[in-house]
Protein backbone atom coordinates (compact mmCIF):
# COMPACT_ATOMS: atom_id res chain seq x y z
CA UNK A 1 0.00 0.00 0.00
CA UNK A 2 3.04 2.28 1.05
CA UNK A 3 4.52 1.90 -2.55
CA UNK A 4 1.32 2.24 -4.35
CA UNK A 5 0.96 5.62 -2.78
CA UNK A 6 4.94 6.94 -2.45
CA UNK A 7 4.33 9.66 -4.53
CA UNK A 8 1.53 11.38 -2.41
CA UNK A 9 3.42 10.58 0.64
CA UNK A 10 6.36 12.10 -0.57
CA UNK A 11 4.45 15.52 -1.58
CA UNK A 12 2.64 15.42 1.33
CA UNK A 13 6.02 15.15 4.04
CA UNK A 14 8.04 17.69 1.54
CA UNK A 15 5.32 20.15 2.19
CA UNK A 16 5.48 20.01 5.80
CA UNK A 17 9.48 19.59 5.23
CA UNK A 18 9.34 23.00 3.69
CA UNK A 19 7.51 24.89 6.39
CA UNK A 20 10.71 25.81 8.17
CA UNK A 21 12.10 28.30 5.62
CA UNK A 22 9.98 30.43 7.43
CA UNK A 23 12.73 30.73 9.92
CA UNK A 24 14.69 31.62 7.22
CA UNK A 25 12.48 34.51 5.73
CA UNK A 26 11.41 35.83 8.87
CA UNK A 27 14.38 35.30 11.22
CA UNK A 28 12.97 37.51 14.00
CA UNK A 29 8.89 36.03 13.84
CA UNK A 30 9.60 32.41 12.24
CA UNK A 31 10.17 30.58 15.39
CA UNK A 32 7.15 32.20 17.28
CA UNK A 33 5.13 31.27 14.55
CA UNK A 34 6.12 27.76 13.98
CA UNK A 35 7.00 26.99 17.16
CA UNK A 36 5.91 29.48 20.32
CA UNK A 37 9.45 30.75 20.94
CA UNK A 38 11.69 33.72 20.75
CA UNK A 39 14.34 33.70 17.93
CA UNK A 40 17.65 33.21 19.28
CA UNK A 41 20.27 36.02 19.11
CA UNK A 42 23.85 35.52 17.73
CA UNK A 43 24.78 32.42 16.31
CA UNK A 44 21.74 30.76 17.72
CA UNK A 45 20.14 32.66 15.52
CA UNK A 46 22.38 32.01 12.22
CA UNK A 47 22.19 28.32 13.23
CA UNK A 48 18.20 28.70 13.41
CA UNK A 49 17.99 30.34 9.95
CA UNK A 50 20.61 27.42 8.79
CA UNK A 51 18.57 25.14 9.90
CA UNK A 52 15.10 27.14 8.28
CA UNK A 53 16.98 26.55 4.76
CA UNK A 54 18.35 22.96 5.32
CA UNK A 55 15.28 21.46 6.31
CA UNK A 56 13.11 22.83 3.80
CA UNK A 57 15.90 21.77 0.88
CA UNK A 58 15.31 18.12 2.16
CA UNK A 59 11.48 18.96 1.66
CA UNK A 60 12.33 20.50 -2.09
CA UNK A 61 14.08 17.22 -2.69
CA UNK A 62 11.50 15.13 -1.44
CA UNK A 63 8.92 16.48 -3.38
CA UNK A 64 11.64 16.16 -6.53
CA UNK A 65 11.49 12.82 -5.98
CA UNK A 66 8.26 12.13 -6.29
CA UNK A 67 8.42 12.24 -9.83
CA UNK A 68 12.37 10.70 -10.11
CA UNK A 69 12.16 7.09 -8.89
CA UNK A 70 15.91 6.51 -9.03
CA UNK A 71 16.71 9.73 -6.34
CA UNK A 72 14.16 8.64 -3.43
CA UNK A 73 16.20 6.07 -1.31
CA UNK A 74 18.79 8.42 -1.18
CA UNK A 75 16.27 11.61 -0.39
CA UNK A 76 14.37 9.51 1.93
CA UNK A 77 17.34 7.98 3.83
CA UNK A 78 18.37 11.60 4.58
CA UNK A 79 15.59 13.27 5.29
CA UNK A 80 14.53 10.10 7.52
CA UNK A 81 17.56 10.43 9.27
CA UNK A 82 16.99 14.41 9.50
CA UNK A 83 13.24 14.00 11.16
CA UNK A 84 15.03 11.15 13.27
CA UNK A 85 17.03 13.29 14.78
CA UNK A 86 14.56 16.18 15.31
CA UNK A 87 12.13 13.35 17.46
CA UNK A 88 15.27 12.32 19.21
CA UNK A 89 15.87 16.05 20.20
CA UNK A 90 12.07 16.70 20.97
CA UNK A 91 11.72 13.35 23.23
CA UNK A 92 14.65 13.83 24.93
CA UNK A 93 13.07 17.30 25.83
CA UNK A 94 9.25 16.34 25.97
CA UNK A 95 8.35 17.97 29.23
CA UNK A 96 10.32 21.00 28.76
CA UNK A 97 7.73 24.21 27.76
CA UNK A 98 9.42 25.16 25.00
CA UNK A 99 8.95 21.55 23.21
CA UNK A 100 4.81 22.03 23.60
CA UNK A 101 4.65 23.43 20.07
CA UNK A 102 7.13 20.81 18.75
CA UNK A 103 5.14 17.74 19.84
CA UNK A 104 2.77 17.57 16.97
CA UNK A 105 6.00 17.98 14.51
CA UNK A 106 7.48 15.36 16.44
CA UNK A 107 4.49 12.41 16.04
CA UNK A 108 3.84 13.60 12.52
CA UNK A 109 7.82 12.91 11.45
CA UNK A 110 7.59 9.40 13.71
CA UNK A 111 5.32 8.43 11.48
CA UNK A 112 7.18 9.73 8.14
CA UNK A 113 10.06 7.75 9.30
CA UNK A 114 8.38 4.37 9.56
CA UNK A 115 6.59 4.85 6.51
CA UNK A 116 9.75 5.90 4.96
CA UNK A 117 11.23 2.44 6.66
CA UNK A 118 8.99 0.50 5.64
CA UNK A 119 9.27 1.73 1.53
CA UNK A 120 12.84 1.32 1.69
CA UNK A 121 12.88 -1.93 3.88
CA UNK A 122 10.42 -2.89 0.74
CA UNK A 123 12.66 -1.62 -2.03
CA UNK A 124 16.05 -3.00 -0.70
């Protein structure tokens, strides 16, 4: 069912992938508004906007390779590992206040990853 339906997936999770590059745009309002914090000054802050670009290239990509077969393990196994990470980071902070607005980002990617998992478990 998974591979029947990898293109859709992959539109839908690049979309959400791409939502941080408002970090990026709006460096002093993007975290409040995705998240329900301040922006960080000083290289917090460069890191943050870093991050607002990185994350939403993985999101381009995955929505590239939607329509080019032959690029998603590779896509997939990177962003996968990139959402990893961000749950890691999120659980390992659940019941701090500043993670409240994360939570929701955090189930939806758990569930990107094992569907990702279980495509590429299927393809390899």
């Amino acid at each position: 069912m998974i591979v029947d339906h990898i293109f859709t997936i992959l539109w839908v999770s690049g979309a959400f992938t791409l939502l941080p590059i408002i970090i990026f745009l709006l460096p002093a309002r993007g975290p409040r508004l995705l998240f329900g914090v301040e922006a960080p000054d000083g290289a917090g802050g460069l890191l943050a906007r870093h991050w607002g670009l990185l994350a939403p290239s993985l999101g381009a990509l995955l929505i590239y390779a939607a329509w080019h077969p032959e690029l998603r393990i590779p896509v997939m196994l990177a962003a996968g590992v990139e959402k990893a990470g961000l749950v890691g980071l999120i659980v390992a902070n659940w019941k701090k206040p500043y993670t409240a607005r994360m939570r929701p980002i955090a189930i939806f990617d758990v569930v990107v990853v094992l569907v990702y998992a279980i495509y590429l478990f299927h393809e390899l």
